[in-house]
C-alpha atoms as a PDB file:
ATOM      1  CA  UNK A   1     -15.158  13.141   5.374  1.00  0.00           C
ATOM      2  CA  UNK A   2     -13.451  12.270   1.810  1.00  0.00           C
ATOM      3  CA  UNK A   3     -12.246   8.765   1.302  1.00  0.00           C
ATOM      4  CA  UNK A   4      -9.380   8.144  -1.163  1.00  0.00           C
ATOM      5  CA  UNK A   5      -8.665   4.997  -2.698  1.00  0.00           C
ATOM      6  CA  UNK A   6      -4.847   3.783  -4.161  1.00  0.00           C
ATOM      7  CA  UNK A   7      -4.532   0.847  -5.695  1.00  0.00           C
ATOM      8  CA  UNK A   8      -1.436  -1.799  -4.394  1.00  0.00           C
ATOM      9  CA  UNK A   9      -0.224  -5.386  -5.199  1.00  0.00           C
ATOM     10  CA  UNK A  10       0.946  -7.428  -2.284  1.00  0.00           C
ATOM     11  CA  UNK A  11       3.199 -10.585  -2.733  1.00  0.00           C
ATOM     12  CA  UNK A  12       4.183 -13.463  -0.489  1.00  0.00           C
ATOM     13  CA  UNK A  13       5.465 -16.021   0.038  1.00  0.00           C
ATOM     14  CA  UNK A  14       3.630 -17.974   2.231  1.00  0.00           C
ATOM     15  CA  UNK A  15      -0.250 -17.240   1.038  1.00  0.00           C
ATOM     16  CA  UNK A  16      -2.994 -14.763  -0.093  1.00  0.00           C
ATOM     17  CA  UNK A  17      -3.366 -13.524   3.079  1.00  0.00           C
ATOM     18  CA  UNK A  18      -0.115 -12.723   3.892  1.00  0.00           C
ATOM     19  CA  UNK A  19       0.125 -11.157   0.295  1.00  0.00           C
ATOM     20  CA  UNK A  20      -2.893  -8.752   1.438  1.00  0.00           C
ATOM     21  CA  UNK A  21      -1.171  -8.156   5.053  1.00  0.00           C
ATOM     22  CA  UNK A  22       2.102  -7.312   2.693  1.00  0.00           C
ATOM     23  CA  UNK A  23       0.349  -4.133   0.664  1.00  0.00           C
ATOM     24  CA  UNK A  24      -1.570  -3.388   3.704  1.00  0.00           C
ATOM     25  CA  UNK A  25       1.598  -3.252   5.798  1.00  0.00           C
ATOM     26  CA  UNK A  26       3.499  -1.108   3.190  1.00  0.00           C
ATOM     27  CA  UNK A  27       0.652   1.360   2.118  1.00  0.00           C
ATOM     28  CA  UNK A  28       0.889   2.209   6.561  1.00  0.00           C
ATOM     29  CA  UNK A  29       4.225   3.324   6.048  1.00  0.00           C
ATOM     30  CA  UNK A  30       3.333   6.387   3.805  1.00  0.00           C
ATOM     31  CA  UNK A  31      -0.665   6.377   4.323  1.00  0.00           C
ATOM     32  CA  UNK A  32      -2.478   7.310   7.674  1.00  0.00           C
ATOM     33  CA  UNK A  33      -5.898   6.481   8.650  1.00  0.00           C
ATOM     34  CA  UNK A  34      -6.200   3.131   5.871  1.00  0.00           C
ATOM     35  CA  UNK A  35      -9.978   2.687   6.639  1.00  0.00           C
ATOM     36  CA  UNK A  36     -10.723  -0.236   4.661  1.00  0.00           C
ATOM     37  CA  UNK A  37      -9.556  -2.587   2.162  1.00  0.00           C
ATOM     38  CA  UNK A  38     -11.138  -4.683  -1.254  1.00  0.00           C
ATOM     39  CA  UNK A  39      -9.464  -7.091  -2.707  1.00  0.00           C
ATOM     40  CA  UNK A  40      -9.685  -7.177  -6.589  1.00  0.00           C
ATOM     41  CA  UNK A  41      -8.285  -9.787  -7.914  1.00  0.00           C
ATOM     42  CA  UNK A  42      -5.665 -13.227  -6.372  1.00  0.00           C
ATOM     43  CA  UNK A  43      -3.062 -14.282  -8.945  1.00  0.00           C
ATOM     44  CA  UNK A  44       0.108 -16.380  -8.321  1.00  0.00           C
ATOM     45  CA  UNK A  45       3.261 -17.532 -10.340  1.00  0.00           C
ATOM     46  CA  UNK A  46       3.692 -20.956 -10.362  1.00  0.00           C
ATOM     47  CA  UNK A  47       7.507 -22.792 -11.053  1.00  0.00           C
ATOM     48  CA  UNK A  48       7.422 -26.514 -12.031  1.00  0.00           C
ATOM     49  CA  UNK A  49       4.096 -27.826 -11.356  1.00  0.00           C
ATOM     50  CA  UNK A  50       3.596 -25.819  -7.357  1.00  0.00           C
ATOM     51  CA  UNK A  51       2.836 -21.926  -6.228  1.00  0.00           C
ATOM     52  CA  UNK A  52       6.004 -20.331  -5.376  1.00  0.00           C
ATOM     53  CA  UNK A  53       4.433 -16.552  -5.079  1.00  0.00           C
ATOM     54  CA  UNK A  54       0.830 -15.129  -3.853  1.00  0.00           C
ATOM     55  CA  UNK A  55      -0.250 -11.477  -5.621  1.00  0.00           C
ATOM     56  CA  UNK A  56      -3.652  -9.961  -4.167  1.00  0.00           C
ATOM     57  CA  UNK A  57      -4.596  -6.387  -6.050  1.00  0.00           C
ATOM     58  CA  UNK A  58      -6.180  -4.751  -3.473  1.00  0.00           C
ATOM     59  CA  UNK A  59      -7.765  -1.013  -3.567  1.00  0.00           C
ATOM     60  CA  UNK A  60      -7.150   0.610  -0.101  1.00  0.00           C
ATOM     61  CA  UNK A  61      -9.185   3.430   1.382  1.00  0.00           C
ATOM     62  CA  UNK A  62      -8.037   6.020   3.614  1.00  0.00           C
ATOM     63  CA  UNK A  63      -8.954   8.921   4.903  1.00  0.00           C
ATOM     64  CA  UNK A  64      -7.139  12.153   4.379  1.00  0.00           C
END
């Protein structure tokens, strides 16, 4: 078995985990078989003084 890996940014709204369930939700729409997920890094944008935006950089493995 051969494992590929893309990398993807999620975004949301509402949290980090919805940012990760927002690339992992996308990637399914082009990529079968997603096998696993790491996420890299959590970043966010921030507009007077509160979080208005969740990233997660996520590498996601699939099968072929």
């Amino acid at each position: 078995m051969h494992i590929k890996v893309m990398e993807m940014v999620g975004e949301s709204t509402d949290g980090w985990r919805s940012a990760v369930q927002s690339a992992i939700t996308e990637a399914s729409k082009t990529t079968n078989n997603i096998v696993g997920v790491e996420v890299v890094n959590f970043t966010a944008n921030v507009e007077n003084g509160r979080v208005v935006e969740y990233k997660a950089n996520l590498k996601v493995a699939h099968t072929s």
